[in-house]
C-alpha atoms as a PDB file:
ATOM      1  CA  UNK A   1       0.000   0.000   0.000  1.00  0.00           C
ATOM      2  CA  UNK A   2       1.212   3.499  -1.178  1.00  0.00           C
ATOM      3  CA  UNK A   3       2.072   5.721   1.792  1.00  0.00           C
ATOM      4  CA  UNK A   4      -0.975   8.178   2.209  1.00  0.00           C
ATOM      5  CA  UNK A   5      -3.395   6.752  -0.899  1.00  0.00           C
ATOM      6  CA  UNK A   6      -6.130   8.816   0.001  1.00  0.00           C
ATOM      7  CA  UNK A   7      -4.196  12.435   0.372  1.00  0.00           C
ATOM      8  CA  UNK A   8      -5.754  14.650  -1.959  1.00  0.00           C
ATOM      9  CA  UNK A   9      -4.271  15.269  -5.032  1.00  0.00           C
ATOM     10  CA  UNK A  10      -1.917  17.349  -6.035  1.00  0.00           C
ATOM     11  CA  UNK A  11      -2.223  20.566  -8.244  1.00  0.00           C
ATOM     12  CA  UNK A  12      -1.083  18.812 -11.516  1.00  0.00           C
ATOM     13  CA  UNK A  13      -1.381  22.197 -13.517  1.00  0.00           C
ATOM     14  CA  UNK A  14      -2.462  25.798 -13.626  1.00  0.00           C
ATOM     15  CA  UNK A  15      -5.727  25.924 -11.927  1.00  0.00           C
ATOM     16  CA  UNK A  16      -7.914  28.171 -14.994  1.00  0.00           C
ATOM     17  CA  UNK A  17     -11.019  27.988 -13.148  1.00  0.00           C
ATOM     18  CA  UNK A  18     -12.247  27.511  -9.463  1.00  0.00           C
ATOM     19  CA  UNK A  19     -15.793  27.075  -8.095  1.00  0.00           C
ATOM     20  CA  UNK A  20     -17.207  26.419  -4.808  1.00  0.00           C
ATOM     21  CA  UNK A  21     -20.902  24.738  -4.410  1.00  0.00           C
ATOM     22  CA  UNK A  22     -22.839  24.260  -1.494  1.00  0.00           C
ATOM     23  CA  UNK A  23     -24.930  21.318  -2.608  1.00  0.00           C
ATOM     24  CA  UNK A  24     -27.481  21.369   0.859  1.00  0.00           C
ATOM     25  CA  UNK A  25     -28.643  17.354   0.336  1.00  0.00           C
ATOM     26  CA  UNK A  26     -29.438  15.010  -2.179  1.00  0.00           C
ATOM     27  CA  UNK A  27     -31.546  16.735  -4.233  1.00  0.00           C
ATOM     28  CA  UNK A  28     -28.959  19.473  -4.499  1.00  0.00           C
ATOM     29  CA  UNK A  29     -26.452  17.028  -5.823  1.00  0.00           C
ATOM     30  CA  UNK A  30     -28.756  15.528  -8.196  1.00  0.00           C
ATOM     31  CA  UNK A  31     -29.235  18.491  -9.631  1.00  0.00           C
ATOM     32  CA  UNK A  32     -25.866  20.014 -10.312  1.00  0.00           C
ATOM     33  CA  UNK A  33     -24.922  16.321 -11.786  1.00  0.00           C
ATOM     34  CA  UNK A  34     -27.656  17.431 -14.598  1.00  0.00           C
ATOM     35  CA  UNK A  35     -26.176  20.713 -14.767  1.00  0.00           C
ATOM     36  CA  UNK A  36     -22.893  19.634 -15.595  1.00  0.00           C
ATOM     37  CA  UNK A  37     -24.335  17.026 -17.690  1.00  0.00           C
ATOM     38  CA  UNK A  38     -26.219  20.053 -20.040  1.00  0.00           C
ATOM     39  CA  UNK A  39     -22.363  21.519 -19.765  1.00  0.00           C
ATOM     40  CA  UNK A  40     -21.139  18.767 -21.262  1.00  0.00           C
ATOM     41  CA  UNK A  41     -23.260  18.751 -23.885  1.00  0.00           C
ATOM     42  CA  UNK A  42     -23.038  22.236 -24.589  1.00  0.00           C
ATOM     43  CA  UNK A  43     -19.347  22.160 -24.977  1.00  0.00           C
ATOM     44  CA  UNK A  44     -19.700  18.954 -26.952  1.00  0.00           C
ATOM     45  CA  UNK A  45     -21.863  20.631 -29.537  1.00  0.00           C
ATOM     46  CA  UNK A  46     -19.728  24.160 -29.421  1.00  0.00           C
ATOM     47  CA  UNK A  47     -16.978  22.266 -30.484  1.00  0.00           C
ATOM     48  CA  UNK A  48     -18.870  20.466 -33.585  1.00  0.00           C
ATOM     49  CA  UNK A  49     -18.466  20.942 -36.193  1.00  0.00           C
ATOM     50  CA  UNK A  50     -14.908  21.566 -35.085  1.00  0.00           C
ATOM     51  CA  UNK A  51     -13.086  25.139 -35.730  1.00  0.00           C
ATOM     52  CA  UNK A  52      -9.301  23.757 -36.066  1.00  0.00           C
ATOM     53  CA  UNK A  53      -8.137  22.967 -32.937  1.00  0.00           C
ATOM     54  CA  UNK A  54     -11.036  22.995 -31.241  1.00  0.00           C
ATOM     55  CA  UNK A  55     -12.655  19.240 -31.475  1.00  0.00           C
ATOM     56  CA  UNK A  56     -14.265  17.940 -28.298  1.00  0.00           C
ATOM     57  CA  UNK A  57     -11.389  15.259 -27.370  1.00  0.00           C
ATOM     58  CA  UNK A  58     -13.272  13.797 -24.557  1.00  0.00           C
ATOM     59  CA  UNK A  59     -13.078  14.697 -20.706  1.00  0.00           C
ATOM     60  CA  UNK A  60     -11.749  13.670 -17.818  1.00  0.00           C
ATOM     61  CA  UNK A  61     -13.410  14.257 -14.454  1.00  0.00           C
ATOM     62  CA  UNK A  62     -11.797  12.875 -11.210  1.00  0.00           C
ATOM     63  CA  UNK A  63     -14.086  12.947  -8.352  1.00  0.00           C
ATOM     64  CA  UNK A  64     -12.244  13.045  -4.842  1.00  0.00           C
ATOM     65  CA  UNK A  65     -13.411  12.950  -1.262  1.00  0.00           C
ATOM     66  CA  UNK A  66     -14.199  10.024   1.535  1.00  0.00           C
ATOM     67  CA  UNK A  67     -16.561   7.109   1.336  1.00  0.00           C
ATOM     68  CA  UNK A  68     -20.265   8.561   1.621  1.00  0.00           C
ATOM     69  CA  UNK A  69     -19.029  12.368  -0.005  1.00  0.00           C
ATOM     70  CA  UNK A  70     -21.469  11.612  -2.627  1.00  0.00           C
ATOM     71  CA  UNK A  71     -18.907  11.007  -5.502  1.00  0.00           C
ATOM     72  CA  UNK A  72     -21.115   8.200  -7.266  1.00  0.00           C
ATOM     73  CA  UNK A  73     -24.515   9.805  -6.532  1.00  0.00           C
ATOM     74  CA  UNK A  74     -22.663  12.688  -8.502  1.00  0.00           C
ATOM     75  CA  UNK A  75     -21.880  10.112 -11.422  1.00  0.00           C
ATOM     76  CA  UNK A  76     -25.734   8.784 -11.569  1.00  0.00           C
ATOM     77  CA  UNK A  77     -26.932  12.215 -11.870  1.00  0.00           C
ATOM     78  CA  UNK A  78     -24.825  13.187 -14.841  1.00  0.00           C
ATOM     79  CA  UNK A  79     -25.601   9.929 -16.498  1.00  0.00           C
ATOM     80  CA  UNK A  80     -29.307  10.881 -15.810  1.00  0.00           C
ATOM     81  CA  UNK A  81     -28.658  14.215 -17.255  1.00  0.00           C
ATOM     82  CA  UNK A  82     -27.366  12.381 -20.171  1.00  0.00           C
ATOM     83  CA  UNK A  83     -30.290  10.786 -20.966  1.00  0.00           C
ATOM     84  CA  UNK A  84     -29.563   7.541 -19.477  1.00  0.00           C
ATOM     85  CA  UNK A  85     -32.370   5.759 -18.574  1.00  0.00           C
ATOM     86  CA  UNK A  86     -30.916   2.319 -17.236  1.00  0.00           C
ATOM     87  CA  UNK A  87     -29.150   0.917 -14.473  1.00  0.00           C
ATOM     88  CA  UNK A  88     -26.069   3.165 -12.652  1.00  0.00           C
ATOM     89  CA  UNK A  89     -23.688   0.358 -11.307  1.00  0.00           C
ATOM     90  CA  UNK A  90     -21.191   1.175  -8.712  1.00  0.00           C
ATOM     91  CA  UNK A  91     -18.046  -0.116 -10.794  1.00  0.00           C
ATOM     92  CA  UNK A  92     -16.221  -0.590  -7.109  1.00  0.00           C
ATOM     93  CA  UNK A  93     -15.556  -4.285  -7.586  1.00  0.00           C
ATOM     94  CA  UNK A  94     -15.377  -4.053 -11.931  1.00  0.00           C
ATOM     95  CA  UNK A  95     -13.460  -0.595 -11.406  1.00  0.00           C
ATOM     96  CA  UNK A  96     -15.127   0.078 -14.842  1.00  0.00           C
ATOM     97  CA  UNK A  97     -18.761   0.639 -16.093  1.00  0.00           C
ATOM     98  CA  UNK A  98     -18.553   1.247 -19.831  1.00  0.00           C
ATOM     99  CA  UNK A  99     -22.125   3.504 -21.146  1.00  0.00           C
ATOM    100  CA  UNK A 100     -22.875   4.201 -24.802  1.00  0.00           C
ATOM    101  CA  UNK A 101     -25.262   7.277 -24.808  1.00  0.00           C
ATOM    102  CA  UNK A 102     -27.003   8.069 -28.309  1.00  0.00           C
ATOM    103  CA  UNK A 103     -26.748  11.296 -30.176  1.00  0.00           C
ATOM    104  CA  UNK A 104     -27.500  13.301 -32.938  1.00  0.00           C
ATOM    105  CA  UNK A 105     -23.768  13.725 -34.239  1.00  0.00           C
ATOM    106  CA  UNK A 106     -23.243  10.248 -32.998  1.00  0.00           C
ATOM    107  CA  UNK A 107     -22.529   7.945 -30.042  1.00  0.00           C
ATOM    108  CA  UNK A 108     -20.891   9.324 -26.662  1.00  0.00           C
ATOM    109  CA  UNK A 109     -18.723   6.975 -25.064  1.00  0.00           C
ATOM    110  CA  UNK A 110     -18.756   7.381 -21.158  1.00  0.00           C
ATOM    111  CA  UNK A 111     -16.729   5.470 -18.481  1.00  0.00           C
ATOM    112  CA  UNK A 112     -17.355   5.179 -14.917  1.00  0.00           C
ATOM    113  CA  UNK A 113     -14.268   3.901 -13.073  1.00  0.00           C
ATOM    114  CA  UNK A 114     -13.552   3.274  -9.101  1.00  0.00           C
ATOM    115  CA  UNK A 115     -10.075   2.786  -7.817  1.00  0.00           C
ATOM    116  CA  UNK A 116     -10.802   2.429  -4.531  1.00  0.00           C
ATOM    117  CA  UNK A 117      -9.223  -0.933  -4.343  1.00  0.00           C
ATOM    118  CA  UNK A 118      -5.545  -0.223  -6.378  1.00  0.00           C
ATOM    119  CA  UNK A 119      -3.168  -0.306  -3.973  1.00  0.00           C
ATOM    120  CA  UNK A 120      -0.204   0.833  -5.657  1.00  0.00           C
ATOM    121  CA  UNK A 121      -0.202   3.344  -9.283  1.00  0.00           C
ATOM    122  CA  UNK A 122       0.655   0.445 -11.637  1.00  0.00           C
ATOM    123  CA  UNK A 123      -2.166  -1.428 -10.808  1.00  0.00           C
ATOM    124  CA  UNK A 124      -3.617   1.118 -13.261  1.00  0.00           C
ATOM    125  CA  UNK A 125      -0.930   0.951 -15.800  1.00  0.00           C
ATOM    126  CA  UNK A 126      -1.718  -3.015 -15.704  1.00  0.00           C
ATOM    127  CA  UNK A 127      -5.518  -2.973 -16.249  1.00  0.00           C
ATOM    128  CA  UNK A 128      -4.526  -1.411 -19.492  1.00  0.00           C
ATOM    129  CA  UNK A 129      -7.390   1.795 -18.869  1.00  0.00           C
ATOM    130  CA  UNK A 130      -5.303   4.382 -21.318  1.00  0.00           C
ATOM    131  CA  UNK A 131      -7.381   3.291 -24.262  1.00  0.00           C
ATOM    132  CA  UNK A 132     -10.455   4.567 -22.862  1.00  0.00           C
ATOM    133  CA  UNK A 133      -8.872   8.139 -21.465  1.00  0.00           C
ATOM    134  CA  UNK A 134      -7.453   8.263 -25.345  1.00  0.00           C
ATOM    135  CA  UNK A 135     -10.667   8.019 -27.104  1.00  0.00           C
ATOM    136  CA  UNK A 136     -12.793  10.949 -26.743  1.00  0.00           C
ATOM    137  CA  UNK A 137     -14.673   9.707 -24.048  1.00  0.00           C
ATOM    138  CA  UNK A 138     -16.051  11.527 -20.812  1.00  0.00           C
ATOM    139  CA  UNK A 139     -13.988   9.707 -18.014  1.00  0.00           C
ATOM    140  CA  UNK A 140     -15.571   9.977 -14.882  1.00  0.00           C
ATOM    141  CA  UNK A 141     -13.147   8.558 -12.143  1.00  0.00           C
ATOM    142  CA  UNK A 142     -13.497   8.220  -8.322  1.00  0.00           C
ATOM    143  CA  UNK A 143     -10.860   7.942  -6.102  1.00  0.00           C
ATOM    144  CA  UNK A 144      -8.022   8.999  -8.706  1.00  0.00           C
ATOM    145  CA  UNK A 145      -4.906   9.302  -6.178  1.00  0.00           C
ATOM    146  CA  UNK A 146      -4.859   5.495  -6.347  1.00  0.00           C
ATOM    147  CA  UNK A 147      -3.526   5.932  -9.617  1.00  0.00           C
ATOM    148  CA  UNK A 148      -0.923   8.611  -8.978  1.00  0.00           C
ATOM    149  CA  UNK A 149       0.410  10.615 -11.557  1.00  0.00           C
ATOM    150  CA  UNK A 150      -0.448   8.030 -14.476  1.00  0.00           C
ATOM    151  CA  UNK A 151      -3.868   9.535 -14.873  1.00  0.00           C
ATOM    152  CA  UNK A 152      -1.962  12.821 -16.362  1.00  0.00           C
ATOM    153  CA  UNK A 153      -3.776  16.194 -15.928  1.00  0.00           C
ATOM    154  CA  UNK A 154      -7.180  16.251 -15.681  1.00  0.00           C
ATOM    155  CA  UNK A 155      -9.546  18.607 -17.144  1.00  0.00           C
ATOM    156  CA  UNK A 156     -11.675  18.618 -14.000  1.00  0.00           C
ATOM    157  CA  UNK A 157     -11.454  17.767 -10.353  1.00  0.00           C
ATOM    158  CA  UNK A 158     -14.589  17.680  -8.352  1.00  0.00           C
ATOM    159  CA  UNK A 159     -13.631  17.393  -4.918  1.00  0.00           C
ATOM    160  CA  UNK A 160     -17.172  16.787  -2.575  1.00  0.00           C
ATOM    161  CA  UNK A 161     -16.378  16.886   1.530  1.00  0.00           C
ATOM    162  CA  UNK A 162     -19.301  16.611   3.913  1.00  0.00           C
ATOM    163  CA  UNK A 163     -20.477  19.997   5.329  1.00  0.00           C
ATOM    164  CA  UNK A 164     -19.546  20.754   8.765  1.00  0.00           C
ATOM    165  CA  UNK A 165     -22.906  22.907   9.142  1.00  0.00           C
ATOM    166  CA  UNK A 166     -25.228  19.858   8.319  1.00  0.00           C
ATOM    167  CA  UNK A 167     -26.078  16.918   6.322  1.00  0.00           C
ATOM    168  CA  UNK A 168     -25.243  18.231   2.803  1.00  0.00           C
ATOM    169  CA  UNK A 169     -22.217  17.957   0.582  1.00  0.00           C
ATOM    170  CA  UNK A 170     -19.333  20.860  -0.880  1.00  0.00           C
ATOM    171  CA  UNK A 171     -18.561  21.000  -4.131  1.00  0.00           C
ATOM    172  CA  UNK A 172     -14.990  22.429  -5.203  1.00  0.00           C
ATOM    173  CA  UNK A 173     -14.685  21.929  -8.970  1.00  0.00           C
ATOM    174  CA  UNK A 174     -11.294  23.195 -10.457  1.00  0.00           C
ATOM    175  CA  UNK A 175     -10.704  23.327 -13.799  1.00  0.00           C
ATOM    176  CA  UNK A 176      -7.518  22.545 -15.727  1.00  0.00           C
ATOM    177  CA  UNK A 177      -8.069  22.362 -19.437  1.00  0.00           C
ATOM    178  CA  UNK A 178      -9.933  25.082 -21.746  1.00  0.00           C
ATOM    179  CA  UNK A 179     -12.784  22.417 -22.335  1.00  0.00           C
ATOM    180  CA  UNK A 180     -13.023  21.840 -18.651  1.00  0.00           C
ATOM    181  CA  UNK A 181     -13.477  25.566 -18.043  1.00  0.00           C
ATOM    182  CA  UNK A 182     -15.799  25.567 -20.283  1.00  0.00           C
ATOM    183  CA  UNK A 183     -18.119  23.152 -18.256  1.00  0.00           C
ATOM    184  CA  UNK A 184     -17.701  24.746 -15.025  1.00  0.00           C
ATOM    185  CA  UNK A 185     -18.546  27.905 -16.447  1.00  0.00           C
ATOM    186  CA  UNK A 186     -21.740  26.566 -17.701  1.00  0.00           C
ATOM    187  CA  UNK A 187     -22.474  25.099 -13.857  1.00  0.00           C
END
């Protein structure tokens, strides 16, 4: 076991964008997963068809905080959001849930992963997950320090922590890429 695997993560770039949300309970969670699920799409469709250099090339979200901080209650909602209509499976024992979501302008690939059980970083570079973080898809990935730096920089972090004032949830998204900017600012 890596020395401190659940220490937040560090700043892996130039933060371009910071937001704090107070998300009060459930319902307040719910709702800014189909938020940032009408960003997505929204920056999706901004980018197509594509000025040069400005194709969608996917996203990746890493969602940090403790066991109950609402991380995959966040995930279901944005599925929702998406216009997924079937089951929402916690991917904590298949570390991967793999979702095809129709559209217009074709499919969109999304990925669900857990790495709650990886013990060390290679574990990651083993399961052979690159593929999917290299193929336009939305990446949606809890508990990404288990991974180390092999993830690379992210385009979001959503970082959830229990509020001290009560039973709900905060929310502090920071965004490192242009297209993950682009999202939050849309939230």
């Amino acid at each position: 076991m890596p020395a401190n695997p659940d220490l937040a993560i560090q700043p892996p770039a130039p933060v371009l964008l910071e937001r704090t949300f107070a998300l009060a309970d459930e319902a307040a969670t719910l709702a800014f997963g189909e938020r940032f699920a009408h960003a997505i799409e929204s920056v999706r469709e901004a980018s197509s068809p594509a000025p040069e250099g400005q194709a969608f090339h996917g996203l990746q979200v890493q969602l940090v905080g403790d066991l109950g901080a609402g991380k995959t209650t966040l995930v279901r909602a944005t599925l929702r959001g998406l216009g997924h209509t079937g089951r929402v499976r916690s991917p904590t024992y298949t570390l991967v849930e793999p979702y095809v979501l129709e559209r217009a302008g074709g499919e969109l690939a999304l990925y669900h992963f857990d790495l709650y059980r990886f013990t060390d970083p290679a574990e990651w570079a083993d399961a052979g997950f690159r593929e999917y973080f290299d193929s336009g898809a939305i990446c949606l990935v809890e508990w990404p320090q288990r991974a180390g730096a092999l993830l690379g920089v992210p385009d979001l972090v959503f970082s959830l922590d229990l509020d001290n004032e009560g039973d709900g949830r905060v929310l502090v998204a920071l965004a490192y890429s242009e297209s993950g900017k682009a999202c939050l600012e849309r939230c």
